[in-house]
PDB file of N, CA and C in Angstrom:
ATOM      1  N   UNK A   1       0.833  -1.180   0.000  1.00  0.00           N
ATOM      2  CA  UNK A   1       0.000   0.000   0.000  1.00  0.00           C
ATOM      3  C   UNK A   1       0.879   1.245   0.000  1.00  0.00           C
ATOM      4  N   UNK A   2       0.531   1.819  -0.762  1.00  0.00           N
ATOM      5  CA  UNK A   2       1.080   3.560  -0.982  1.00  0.00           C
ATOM      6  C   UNK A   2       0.363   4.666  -0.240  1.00  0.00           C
ATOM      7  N   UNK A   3       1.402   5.384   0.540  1.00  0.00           N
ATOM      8  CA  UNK A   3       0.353   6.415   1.243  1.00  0.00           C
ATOM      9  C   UNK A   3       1.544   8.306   1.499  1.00  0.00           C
ATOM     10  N   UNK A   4       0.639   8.497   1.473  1.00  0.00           N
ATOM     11  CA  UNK A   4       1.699  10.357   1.426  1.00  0.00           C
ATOM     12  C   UNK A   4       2.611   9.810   2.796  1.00  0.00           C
ATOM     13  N   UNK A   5       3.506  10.680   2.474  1.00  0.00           N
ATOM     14  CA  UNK A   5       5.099  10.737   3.427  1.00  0.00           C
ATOM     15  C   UNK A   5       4.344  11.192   4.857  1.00  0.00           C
ATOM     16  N   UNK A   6       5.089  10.283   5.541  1.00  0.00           N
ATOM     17  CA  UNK A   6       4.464  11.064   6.788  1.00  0.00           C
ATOM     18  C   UNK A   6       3.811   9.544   7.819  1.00  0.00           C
ATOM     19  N   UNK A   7       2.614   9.069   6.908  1.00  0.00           N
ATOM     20  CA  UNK A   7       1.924   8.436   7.182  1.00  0.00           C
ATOM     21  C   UNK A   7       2.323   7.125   7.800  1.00  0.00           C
ATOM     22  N   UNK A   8       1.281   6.828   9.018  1.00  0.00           N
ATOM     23  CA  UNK A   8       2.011   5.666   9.925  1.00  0.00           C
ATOM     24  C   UNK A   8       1.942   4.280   8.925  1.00  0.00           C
ATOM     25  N   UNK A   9       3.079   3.141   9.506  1.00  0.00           N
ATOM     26  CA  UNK A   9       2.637   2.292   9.102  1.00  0.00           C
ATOM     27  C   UNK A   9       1.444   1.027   9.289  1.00  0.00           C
ATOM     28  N   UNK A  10       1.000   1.931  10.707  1.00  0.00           N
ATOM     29  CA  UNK A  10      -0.182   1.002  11.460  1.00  0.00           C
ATOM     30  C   UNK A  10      -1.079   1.181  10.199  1.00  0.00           C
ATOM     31  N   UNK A  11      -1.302   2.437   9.774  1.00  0.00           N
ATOM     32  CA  UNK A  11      -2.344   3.235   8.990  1.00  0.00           C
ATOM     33  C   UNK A  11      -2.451   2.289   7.639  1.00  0.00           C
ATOM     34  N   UNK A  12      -1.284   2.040   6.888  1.00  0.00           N
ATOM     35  CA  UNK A  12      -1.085   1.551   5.976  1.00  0.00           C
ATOM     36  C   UNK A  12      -1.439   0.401   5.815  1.00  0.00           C
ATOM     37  N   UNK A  13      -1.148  -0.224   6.949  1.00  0.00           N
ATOM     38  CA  UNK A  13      -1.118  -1.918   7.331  1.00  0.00           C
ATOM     39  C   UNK A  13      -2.694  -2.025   6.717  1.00  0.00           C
ATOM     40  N   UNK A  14      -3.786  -1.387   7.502  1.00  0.00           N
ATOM     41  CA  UNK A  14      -5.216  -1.440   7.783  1.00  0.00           C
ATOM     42  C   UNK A  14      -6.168  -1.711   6.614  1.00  0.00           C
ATOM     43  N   UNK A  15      -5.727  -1.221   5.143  1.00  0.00           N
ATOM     44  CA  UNK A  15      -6.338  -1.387   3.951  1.00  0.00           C
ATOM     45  C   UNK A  15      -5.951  -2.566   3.450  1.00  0.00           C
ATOM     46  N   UNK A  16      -4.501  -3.269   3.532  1.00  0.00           N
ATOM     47  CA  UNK A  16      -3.937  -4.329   3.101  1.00  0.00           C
ATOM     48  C   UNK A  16      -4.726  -5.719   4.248  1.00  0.00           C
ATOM     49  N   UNK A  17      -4.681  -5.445   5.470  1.00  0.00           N
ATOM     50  CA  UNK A  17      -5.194  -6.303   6.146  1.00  0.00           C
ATOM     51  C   UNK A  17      -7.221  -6.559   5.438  1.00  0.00           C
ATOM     52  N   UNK A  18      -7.326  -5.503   5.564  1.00  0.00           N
ATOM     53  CA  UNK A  18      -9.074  -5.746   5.210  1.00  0.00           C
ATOM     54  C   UNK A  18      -9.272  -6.274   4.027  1.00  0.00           C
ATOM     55  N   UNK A  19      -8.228  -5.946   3.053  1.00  0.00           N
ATOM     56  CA  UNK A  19      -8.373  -6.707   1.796  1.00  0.00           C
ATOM     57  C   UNK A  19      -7.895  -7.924   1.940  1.00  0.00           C
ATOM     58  N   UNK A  20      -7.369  -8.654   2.737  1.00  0.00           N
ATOM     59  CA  UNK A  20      -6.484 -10.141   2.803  1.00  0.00           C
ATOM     60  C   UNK A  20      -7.806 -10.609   3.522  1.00  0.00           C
ATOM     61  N   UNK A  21      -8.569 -10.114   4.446  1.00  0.00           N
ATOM     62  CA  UNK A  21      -9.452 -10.486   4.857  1.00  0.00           C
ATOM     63  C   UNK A  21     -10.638 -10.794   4.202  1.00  0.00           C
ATOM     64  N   UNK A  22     -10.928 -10.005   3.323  1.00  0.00           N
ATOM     65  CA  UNK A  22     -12.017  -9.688   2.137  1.00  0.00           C
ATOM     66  C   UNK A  22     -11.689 -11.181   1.314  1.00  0.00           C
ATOM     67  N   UNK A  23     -10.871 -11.028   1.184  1.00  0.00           N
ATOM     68  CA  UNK A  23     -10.606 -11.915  -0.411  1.00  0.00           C
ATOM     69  C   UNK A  23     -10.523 -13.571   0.235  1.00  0.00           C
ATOM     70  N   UNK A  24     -10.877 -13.798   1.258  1.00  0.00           N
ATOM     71  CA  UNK A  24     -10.981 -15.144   2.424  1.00  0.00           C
ATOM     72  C   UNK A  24     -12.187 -15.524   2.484  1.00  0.00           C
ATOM     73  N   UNK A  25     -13.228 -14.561   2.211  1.00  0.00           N
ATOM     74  CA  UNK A  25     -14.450 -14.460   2.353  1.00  0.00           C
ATOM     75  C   UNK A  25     -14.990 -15.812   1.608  1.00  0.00           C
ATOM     76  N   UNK A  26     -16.456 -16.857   2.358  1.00  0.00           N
ATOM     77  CA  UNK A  26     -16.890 -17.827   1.275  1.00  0.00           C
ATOM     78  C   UNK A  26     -16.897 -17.281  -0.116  1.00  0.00           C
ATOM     79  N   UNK A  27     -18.127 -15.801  -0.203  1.00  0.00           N
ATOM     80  CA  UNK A  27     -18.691 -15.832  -0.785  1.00  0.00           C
ATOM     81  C   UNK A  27     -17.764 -15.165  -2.145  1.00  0.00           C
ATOM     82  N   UNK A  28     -16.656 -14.379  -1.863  1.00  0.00           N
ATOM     83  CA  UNK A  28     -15.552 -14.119  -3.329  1.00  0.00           C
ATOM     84  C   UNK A  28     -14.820 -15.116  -3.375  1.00  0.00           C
ATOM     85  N   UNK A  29     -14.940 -16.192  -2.290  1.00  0.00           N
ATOM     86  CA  UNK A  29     -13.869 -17.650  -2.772  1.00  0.00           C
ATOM     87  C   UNK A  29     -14.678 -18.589  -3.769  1.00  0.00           C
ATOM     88  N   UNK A  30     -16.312 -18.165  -3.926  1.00  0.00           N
ATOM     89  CA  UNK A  30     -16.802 -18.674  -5.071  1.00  0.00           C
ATOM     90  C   UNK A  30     -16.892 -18.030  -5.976  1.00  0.00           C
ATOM     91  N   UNK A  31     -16.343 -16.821  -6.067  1.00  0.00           N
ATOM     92  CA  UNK A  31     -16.590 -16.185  -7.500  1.00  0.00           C
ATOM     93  C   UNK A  31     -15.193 -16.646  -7.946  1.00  0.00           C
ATOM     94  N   UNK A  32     -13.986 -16.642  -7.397  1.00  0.00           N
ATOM     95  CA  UNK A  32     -12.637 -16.526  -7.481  1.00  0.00           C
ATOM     96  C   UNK A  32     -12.497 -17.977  -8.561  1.00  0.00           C
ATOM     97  N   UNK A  33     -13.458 -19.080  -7.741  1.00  0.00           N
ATOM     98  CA  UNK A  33     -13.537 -20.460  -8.460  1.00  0.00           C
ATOM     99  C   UNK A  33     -14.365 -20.040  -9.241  1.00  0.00           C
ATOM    100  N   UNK A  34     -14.978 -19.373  -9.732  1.00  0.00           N
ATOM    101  CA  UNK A  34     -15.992 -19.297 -10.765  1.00  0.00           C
ATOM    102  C   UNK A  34     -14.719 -18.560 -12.036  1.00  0.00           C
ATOM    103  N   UNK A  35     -14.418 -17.956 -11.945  1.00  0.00           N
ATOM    104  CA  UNK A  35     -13.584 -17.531 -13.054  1.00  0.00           C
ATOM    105  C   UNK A  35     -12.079 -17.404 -13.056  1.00  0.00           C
ATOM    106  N   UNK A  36     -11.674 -19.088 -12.365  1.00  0.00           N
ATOM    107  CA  UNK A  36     -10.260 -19.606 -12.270  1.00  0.00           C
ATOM    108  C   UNK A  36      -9.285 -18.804 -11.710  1.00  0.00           C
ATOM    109  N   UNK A  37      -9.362 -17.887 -10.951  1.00  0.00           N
ATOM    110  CA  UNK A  37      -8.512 -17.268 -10.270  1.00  0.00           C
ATOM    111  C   UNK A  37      -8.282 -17.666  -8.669  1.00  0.00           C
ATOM    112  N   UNK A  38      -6.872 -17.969  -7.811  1.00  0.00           N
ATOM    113  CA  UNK A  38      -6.796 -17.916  -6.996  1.00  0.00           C
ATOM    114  C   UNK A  38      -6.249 -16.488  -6.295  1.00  0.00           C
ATOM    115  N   UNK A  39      -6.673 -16.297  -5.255  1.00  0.00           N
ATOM    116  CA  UNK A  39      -5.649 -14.972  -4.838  1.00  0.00           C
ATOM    117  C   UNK A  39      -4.691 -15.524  -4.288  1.00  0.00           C
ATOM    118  N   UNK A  40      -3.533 -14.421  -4.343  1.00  0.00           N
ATOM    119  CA  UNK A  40      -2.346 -14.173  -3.564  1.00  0.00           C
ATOM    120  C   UNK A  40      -2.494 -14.097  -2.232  1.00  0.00           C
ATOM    121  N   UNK A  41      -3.005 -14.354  -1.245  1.00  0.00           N
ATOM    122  CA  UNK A  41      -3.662 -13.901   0.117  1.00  0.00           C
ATOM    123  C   UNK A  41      -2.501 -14.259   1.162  1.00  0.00           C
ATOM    124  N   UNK A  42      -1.557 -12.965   0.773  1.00  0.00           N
ATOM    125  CA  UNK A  42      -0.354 -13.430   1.834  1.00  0.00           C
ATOM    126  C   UNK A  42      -0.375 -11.642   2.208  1.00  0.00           C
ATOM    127  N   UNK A  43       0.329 -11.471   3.294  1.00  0.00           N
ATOM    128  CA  UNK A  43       0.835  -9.989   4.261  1.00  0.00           C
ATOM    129  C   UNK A  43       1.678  -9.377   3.317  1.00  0.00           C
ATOM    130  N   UNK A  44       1.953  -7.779   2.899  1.00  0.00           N
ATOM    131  CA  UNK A  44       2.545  -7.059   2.277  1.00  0.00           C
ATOM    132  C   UNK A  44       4.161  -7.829   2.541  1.00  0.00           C
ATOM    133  N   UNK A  45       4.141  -8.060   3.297  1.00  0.00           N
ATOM    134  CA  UNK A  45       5.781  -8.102   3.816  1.00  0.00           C
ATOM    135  C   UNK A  45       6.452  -9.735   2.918  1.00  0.00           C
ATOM    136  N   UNK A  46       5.076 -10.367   3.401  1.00  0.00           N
ATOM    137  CA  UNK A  46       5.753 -11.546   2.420  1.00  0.00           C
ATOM    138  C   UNK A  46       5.545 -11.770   1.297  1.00  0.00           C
ATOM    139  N   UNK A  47       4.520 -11.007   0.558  1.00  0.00           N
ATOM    140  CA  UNK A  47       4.804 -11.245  -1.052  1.00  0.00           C
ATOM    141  C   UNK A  47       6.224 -10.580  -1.251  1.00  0.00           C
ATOM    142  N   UNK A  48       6.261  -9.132  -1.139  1.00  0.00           N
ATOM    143  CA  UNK A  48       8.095  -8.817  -0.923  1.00  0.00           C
ATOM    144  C   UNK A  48       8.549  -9.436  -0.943  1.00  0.00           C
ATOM    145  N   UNK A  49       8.781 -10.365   0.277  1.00  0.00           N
ATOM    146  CA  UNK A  49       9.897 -11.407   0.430  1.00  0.00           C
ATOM    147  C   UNK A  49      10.061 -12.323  -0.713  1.00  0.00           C
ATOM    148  N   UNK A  50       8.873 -12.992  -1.479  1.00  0.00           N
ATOM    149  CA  UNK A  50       8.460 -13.616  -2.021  1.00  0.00           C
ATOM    150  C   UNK A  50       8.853 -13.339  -3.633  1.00  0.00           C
ATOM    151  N   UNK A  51       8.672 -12.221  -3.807  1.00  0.00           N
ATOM    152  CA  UNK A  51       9.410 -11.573  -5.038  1.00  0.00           C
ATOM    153  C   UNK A  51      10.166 -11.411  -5.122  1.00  0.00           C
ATOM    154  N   UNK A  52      11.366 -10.886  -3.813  1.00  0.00           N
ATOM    155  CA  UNK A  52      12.535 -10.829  -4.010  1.00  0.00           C
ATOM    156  C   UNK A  52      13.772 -12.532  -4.420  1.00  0.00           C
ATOM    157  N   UNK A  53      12.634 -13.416  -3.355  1.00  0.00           N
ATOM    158  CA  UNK A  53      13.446 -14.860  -3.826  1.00  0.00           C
ATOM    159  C   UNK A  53      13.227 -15.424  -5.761  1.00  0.00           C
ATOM    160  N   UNK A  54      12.113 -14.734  -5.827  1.00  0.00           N
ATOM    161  CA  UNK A  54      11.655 -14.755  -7.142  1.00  0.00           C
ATOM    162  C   UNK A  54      12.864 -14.552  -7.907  1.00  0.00           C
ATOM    163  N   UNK A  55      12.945 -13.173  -7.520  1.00  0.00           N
ATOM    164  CA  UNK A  55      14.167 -12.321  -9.141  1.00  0.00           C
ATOM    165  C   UNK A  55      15.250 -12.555  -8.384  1.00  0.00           C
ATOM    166  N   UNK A  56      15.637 -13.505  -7.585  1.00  0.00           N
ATOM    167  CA  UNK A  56      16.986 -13.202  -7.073  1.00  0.00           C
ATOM    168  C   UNK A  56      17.224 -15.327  -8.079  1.00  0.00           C
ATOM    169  N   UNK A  57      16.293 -16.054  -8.092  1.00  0.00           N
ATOM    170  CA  UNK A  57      16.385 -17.156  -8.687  1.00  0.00           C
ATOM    171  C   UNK A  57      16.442 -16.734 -10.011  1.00  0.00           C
ATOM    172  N   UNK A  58      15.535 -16.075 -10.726  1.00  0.00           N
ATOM    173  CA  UNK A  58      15.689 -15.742 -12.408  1.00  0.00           C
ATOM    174  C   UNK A  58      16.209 -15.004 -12.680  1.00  0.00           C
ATOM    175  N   UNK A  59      17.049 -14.268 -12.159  1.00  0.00           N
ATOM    176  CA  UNK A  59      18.043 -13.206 -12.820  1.00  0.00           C
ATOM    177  C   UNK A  59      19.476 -13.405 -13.154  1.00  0.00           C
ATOM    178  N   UNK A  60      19.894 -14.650 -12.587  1.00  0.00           N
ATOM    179  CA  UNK A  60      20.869 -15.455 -13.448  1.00  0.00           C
ATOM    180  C   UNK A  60      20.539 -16.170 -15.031  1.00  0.00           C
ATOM    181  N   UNK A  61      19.200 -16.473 -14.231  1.00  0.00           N
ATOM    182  CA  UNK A  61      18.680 -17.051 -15.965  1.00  0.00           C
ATOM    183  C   UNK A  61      18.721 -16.440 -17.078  1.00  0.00           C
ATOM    184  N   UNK A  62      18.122 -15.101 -16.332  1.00  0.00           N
ATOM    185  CA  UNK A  62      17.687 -13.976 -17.514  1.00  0.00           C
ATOM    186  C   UNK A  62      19.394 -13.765 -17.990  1.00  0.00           C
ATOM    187  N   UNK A  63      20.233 -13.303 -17.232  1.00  0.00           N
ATOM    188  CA  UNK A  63      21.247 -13.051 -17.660  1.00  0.00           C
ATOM    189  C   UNK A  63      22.270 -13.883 -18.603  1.00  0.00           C
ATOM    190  N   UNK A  64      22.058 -15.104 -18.162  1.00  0.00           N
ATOM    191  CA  UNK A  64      22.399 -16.137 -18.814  1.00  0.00           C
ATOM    192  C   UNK A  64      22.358 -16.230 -20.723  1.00  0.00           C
ATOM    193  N   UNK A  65      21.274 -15.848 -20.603  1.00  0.00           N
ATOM    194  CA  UNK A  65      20.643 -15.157 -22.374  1.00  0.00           C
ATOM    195  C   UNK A  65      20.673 -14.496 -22.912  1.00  0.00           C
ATOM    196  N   UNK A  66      21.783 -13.386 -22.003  1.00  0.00           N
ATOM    197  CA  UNK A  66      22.036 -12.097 -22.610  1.00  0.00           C
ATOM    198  C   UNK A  66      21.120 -11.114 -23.128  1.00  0.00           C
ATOM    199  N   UNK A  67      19.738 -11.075 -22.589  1.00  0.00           N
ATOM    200  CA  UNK A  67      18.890 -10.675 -22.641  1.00  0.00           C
ATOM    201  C   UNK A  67      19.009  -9.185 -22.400  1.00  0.00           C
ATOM    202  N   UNK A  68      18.951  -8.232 -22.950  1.00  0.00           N
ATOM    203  CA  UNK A  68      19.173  -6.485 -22.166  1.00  0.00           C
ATOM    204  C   UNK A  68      17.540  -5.653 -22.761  1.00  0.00           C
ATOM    205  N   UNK A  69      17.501  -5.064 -22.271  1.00  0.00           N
ATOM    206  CA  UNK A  69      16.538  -3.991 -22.157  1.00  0.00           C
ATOM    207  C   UNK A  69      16.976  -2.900 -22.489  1.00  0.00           C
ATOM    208  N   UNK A  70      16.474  -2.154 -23.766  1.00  0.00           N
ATOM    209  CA  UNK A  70      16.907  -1.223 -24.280  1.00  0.00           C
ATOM    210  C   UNK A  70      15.193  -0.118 -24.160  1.00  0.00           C
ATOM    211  N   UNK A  71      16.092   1.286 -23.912  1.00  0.00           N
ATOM    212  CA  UNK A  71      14.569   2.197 -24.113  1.00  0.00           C
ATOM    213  C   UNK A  71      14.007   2.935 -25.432  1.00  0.00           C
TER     214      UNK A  71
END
């Protein structure tokens, strides 16, 4: 969650929590199966974590291929 400078992180926490909560719910865990989607339903902190083990595994790969990004 993104919030102006300043702002606590209790504050921040509070929209991410209600949505992890939301998306647990029976009744969007049958829509979720209704149109093949699972959620991500993990804490800000560990998808982070989670992404970082991500690109820290494929970025040898990528490199491996000499792959570059030009603008």
């Amino acid at each position: 969650m993104l919030g102006v400078i300043g702002m606590s992180r209790e504050l921040l926490k509070r929209p991410g929590t209600a949505l992890l909560v939301a998306t647990q719910g029976q009744s969007v865990q049958v829509r979720w199966d209704q149109i093949g989607l699972e959620p991500a339903a993990v804490p800000g902190a560990t998808m982070t974590r989670m992404m970082g083990e991500e690109r820290s595994y494929a970025a040898p790969i990528v490199k491996a291929t000499g792959f570059t990004v030009s603008k």
